[in-house]
N, C-alpha and C. Protein backbone atom coordinates (compact mmCIF):
# COMPACT_ATOMS: atom_id res chain seq x y z
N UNK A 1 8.25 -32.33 27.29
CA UNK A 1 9.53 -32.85 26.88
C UNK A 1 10.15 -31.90 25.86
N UNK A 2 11.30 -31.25 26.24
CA UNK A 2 12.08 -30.94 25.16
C UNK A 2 12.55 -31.20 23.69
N UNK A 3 12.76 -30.55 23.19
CA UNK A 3 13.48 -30.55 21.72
C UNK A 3 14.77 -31.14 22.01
N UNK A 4 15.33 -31.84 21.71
CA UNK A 4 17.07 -32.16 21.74
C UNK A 4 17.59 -32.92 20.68
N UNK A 5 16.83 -32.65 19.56
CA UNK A 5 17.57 -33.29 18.09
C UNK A 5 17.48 -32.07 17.17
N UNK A 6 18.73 -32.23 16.69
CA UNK A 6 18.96 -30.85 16.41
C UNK A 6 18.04 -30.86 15.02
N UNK A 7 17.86 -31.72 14.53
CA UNK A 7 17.39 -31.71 12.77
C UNK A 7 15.68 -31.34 12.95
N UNK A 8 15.07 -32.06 14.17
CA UNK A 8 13.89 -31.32 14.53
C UNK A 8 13.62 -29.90 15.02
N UNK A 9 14.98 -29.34 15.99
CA UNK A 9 14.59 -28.04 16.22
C UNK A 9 15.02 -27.44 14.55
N UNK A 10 15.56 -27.81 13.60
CA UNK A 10 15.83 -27.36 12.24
C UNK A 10 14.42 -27.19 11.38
N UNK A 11 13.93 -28.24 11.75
CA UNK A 11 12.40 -28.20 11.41
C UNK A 11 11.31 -27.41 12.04
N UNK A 12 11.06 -27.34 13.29
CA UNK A 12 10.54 -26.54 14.39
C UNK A 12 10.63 -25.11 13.94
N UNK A 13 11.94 -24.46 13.71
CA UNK A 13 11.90 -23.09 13.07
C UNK A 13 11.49 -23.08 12.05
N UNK A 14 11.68 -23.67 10.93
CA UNK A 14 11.18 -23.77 9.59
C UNK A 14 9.49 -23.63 9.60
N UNK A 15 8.82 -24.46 10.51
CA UNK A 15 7.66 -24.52 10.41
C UNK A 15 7.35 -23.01 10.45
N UNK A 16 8.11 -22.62 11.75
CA UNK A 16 7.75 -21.35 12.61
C UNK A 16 7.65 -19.76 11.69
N UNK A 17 8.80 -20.08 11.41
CA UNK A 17 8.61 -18.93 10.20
C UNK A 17 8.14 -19.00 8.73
N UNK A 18 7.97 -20.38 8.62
CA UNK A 18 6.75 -20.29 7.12
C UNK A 18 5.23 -19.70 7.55
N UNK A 19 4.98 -20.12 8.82
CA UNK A 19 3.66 -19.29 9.21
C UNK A 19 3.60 -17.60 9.35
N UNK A 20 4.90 -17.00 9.36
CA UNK A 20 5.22 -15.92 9.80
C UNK A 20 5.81 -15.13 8.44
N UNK A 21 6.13 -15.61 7.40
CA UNK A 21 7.45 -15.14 6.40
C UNK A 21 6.42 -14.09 5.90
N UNK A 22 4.94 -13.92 5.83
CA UNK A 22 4.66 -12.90 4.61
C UNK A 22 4.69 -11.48 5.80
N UNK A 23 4.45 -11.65 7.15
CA UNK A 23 4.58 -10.23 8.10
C UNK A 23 6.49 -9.94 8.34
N UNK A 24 7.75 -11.31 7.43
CA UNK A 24 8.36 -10.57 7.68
C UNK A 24 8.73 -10.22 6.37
N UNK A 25 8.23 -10.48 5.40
CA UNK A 25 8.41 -10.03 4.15
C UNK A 25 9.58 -11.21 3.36
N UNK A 26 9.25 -11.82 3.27
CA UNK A 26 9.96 -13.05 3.29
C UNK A 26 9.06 -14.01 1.77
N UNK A 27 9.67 -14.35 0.69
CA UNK A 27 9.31 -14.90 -0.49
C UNK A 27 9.14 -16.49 -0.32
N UNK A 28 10.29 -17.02 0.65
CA UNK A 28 10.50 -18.22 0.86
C UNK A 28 11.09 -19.06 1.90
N UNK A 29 10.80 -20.01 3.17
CA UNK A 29 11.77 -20.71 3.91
C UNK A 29 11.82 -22.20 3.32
N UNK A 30 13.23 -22.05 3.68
CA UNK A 30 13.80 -23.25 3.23
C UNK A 30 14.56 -24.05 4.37
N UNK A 31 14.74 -25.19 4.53
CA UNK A 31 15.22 -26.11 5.55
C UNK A 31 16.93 -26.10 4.66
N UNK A 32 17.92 -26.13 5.59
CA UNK A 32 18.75 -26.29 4.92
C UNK A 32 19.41 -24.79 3.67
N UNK A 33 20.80 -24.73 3.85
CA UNK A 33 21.08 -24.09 2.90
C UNK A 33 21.03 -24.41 1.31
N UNK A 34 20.61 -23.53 0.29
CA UNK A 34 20.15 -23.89 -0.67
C UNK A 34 21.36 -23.40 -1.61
N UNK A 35 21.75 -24.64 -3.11
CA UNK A 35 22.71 -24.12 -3.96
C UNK A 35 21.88 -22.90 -5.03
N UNK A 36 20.61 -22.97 -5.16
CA UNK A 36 19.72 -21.94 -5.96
C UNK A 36 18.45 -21.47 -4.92
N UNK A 37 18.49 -19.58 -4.90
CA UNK A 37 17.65 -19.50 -4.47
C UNK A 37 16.36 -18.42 -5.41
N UNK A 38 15.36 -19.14 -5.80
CA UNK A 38 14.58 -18.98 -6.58
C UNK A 38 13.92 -17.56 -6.67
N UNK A 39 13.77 -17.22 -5.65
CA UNK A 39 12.84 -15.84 -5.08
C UNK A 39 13.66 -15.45 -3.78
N UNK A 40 13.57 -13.82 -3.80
CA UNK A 40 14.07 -13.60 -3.00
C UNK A 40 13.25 -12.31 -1.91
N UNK A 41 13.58 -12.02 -1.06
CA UNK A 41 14.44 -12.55 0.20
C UNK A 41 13.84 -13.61 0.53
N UNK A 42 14.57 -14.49 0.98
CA UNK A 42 14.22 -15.81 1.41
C UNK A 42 15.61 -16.08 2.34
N UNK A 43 14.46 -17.05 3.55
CA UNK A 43 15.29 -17.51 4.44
C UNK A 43 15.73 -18.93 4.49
N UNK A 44 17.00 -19.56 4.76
CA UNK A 44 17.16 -20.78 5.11
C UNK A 44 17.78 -20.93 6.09
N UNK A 45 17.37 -21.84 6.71
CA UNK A 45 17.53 -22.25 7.95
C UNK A 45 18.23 -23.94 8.50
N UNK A 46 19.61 -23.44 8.85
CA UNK A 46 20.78 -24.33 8.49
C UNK A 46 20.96 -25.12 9.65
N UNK A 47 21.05 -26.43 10.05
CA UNK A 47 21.20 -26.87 11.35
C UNK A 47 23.19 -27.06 11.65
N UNK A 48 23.07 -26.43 12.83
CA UNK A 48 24.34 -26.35 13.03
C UNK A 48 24.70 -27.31 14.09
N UNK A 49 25.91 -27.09 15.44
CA UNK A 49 26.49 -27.69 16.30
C UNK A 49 25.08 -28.20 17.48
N UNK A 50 25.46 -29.36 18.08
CA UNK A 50 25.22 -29.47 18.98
C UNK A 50 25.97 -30.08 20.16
N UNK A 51 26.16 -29.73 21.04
CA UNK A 51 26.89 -30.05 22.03
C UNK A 51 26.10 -30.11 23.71
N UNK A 52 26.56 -31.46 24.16
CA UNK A 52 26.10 -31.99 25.42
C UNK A 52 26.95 -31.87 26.76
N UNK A 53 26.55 -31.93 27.69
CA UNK A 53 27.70 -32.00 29.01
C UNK A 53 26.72 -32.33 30.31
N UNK A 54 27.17 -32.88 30.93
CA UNK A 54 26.64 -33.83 32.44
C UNK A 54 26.18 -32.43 33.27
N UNK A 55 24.87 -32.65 33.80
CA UNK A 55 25.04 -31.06 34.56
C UNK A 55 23.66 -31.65 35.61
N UNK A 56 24.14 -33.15 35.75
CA UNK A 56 23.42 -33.85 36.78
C UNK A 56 23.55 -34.94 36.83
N UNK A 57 23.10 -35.64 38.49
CA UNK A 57 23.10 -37.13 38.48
C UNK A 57 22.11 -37.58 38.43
N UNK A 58 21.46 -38.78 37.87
CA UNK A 58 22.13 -39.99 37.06
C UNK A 58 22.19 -39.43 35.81
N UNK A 59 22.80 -38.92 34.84
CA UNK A 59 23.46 -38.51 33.87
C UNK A 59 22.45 -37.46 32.99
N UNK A 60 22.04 -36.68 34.09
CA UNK A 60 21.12 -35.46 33.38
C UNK A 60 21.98 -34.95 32.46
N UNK A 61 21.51 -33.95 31.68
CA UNK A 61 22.60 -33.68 30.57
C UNK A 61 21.99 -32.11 30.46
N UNK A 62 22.81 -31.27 29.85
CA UNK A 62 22.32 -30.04 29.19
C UNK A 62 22.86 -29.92 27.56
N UNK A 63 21.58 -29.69 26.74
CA UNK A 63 22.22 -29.72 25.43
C UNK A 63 22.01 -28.13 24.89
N UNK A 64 22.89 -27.68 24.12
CA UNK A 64 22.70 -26.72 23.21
C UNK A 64 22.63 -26.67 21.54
N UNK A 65 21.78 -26.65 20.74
CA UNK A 65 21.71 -26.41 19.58
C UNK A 65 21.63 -25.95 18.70
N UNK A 66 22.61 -25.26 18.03
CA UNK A 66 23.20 -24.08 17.07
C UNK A 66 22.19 -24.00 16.17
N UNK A 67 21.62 -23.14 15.05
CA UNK A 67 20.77 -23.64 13.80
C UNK A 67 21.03 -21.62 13.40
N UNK A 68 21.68 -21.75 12.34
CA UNK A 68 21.59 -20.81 11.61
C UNK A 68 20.86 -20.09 10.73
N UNK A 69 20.09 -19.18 10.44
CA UNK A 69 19.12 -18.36 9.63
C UNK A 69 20.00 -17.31 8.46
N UNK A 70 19.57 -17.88 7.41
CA UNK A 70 20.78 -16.80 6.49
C UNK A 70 19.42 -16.15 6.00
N UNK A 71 19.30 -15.09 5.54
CA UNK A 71 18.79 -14.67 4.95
C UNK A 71 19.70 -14.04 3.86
N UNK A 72 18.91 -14.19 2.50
CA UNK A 72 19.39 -14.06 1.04
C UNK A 72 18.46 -13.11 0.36
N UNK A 73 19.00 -12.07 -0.16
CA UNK A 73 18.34 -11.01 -0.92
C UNK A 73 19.06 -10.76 -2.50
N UNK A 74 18.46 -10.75 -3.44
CA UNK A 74 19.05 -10.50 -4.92
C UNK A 74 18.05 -10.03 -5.79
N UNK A 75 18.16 -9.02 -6.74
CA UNK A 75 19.36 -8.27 -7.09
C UNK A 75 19.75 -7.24 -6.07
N UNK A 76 21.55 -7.73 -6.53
CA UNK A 76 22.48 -6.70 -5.53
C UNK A 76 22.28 -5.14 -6.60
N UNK A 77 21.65 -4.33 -6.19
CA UNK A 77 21.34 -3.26 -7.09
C UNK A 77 21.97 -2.13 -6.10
N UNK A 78 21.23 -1.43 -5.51
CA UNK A 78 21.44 -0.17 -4.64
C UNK A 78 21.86 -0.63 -3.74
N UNK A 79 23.65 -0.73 -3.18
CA UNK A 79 23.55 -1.46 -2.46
C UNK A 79 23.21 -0.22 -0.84
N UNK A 80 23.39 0.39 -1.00
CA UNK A 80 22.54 1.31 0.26
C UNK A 80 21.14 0.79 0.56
N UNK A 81 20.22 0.48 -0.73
CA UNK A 81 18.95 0.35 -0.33
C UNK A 81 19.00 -1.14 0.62
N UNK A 82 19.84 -1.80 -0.17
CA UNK A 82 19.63 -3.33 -0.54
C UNK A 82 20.09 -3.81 1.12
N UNK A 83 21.04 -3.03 1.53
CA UNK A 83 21.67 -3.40 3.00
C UNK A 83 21.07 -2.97 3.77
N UNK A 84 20.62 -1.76 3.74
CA UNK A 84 19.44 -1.31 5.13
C UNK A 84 18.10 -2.11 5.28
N UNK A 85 17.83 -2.30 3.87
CA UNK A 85 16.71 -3.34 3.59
C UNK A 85 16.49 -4.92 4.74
N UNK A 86 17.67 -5.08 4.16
CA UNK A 86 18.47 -6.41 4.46
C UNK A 86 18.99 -6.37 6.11
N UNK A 87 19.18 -5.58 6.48
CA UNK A 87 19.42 -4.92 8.39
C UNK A 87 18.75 -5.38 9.36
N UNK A 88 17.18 -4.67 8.48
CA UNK A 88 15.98 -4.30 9.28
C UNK A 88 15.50 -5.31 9.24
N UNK A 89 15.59 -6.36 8.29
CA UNK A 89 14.98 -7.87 8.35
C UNK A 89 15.60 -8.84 9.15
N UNK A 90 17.02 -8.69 9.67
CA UNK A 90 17.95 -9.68 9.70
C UNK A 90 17.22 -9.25 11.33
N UNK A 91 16.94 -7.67 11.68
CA UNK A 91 16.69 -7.26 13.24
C UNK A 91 15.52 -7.49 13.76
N UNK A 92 14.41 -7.69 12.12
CA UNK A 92 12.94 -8.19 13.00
C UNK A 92 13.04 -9.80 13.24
N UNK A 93 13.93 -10.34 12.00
CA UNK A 93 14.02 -12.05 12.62
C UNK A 93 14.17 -12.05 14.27
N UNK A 94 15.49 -11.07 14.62
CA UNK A 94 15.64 -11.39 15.86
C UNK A 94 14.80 -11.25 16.77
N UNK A 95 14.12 -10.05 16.45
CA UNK A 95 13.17 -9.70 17.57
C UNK A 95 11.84 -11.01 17.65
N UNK A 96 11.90 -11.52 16.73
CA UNK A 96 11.30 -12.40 16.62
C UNK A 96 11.17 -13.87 17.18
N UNK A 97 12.41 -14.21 17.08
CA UNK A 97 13.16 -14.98 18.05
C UNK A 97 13.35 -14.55 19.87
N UNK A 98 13.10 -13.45 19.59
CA UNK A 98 13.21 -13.01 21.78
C UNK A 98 12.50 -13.26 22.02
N UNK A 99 10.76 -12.88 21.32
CA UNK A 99 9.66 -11.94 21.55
C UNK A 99 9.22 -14.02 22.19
N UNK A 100 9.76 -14.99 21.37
CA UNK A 100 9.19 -16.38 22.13
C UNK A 100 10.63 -16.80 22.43
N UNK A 101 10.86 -17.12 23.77
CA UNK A 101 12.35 -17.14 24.17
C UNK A 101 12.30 -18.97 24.11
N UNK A 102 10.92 -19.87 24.41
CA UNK A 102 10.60 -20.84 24.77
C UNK A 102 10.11 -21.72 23.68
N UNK A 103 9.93 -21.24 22.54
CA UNK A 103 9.73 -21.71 21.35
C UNK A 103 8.36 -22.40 21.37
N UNK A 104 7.34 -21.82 22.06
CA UNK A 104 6.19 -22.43 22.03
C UNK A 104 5.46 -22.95 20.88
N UNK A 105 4.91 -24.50 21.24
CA UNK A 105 4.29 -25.15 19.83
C UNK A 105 2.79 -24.31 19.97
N UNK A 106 2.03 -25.88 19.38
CA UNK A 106 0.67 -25.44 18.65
C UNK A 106 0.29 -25.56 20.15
N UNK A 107 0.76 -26.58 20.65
CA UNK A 107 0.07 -27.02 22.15
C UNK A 107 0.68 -26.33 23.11
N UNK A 108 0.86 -25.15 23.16
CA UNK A 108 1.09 -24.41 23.92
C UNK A 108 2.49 -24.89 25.04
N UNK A 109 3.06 -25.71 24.53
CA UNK A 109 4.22 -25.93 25.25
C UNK A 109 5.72 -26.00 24.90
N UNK A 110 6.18 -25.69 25.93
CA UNK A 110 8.10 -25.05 25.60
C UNK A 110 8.62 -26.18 25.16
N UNK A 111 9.10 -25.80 23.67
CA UNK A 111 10.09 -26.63 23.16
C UNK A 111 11.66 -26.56 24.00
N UNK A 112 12.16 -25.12 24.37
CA UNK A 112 13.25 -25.42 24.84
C UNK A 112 13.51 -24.58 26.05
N UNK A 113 13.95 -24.40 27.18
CA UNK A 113 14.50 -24.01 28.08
C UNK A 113 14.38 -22.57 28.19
N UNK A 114 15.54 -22.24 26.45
CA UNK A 114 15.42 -20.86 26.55
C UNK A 114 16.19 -20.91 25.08
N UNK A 115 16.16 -19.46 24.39
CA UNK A 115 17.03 -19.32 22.96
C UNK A 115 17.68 -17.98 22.83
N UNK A 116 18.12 -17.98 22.36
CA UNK A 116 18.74 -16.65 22.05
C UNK A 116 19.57 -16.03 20.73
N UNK A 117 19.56 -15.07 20.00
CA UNK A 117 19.95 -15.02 19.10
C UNK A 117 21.69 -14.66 19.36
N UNK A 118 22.49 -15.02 19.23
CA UNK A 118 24.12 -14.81 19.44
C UNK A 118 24.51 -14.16 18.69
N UNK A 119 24.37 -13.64 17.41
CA UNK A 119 25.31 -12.95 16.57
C UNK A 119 24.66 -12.50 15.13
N UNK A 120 24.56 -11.54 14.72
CA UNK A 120 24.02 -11.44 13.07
C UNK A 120 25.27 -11.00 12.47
N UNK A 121 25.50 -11.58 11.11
CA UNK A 121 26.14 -11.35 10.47
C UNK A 121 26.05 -10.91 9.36
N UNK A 122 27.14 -10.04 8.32
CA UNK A 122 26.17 -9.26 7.50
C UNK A 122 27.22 -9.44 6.14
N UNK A 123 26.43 -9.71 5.16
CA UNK A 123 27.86 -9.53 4.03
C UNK A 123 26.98 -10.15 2.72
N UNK A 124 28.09 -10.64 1.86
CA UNK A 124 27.38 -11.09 0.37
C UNK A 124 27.70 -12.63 0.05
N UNK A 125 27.19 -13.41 -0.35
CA UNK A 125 27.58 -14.95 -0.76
C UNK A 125 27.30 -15.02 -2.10
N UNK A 126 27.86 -15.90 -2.98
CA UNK A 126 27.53 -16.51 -4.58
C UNK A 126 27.33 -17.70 -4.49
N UNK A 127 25.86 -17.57 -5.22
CA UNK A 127 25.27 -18.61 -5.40
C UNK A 127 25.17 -19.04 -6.98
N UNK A 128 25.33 -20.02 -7.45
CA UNK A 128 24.95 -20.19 -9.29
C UNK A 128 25.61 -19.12 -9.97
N UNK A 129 26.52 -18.23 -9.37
CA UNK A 129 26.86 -17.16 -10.73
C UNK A 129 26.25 -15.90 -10.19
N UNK A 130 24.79 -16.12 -9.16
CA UNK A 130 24.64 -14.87 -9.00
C UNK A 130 24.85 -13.95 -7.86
N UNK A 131 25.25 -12.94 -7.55
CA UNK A 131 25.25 -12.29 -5.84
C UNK A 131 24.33 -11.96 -4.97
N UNK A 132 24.47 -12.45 -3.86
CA UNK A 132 23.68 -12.23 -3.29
C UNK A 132 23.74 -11.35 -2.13
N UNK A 133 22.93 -10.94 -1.40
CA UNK A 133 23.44 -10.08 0.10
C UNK A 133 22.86 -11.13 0.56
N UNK A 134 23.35 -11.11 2.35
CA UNK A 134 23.39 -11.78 2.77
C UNK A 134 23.60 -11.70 4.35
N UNK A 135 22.39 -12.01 5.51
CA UNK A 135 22.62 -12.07 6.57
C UNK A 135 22.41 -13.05 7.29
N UNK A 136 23.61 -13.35 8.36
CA UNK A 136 23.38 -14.75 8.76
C UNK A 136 23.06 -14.60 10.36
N UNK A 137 22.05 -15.17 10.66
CA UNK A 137 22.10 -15.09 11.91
C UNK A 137 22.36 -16.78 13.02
N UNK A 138 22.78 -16.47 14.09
CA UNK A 138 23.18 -17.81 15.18
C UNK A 138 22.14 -17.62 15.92
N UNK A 139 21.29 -18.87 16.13
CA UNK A 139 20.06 -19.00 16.91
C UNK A 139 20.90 -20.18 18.10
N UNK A 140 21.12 -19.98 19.16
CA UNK A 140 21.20 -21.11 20.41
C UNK A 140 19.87 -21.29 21.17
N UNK A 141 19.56 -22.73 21.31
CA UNK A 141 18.56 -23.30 21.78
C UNK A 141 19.31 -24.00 22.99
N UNK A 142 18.73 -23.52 24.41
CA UNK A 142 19.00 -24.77 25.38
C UNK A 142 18.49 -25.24 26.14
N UNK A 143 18.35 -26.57 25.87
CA UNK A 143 17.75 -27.82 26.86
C UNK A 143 17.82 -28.86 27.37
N UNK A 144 17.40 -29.85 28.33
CA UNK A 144 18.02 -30.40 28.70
C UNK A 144 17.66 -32.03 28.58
N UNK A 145 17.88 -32.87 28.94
CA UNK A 145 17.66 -34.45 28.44
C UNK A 145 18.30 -35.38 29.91
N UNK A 146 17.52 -36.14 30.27
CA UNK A 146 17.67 -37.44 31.07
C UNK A 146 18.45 -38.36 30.29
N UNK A 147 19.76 -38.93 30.26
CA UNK A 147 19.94 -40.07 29.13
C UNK A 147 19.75 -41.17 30.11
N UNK A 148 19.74 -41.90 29.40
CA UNK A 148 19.66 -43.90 30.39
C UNK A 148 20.88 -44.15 31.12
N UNK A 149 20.26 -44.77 32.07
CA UNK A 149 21.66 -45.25 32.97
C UNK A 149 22.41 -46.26 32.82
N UNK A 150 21.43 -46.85 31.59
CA UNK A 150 22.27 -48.23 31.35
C UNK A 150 21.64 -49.48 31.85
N UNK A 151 22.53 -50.45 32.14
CA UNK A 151 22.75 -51.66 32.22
C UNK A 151 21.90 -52.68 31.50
N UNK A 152 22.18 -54.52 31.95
CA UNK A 152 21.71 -54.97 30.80
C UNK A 152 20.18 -55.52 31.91
């Protein structure tokens, strides 16, 4: 059975890369975007859109579920160092994300259909006063769900 709540696949990654954060060099994951981030680079992991549509009868459905990965790096010092730094991490997340397209659990089975990373984004955010760099990446998850047919 699939993943199709988005706040669990929010969790599902979280788990995924707290087992993983010290091979990607990673201080901290966090569920959710954070107003203070304590240590850095650290990732949080933001649940975004989800959206459904009929793509069968009796009311099979296909869902997709957005969940964003920012990664946060501070101090903004060199910023040459600080952005290539910050690049190469934002590019192993991804690869990271291909390398299991199916999001396999402990039990060896596919959380979702398929995922894909859509877009990295690259720039600086303020947090508390302080700057941060900053890359955001779009994770799409898609799968699919039987809903009920109803009646009483």
């Amino acid at each position: 059975m699939y993943i199709t709540d988005n706040a669990v696949m929010c969790r599902f990654l979280v788990d995924k890369f707290e087992k993983v954060k010290a091979d990607l060099k990673l201080q901290d994951v966090f569920y959710g975007d954070q107003r203070k981030i304590p240590r850095t680079p650290a990732l949080c992991v933001e649940p975004g859109e989800k959206t459904r549509e009929l793509n069968g009868a009796p009311r099979r459905t296909s869902v997709t579920m957005t969940n964003y990965l920012i990664v946060y790096h501070n101090p903004v010092t060199s910023a040459s160092v600080i952005r290539e730094e910050d690049d190469q991490r934002a590019e192993a997340i991804e690869r990271f994300i291909h390398a299991d397209p199916h999001f396999v659990d402990e039990n060896n089975e596919d959380q979702v259909i398929q995922s894909l990373v859509t877009s990295i984004e690259s720039g600086y955010q303020q947090k508390e006063g302080s700057l941060y760099r900053a890359s955001r990446l779009t994770v799409e998850a898609q799968t699919q769900e039987q809903l009920p047919t109803g009646g009483a």
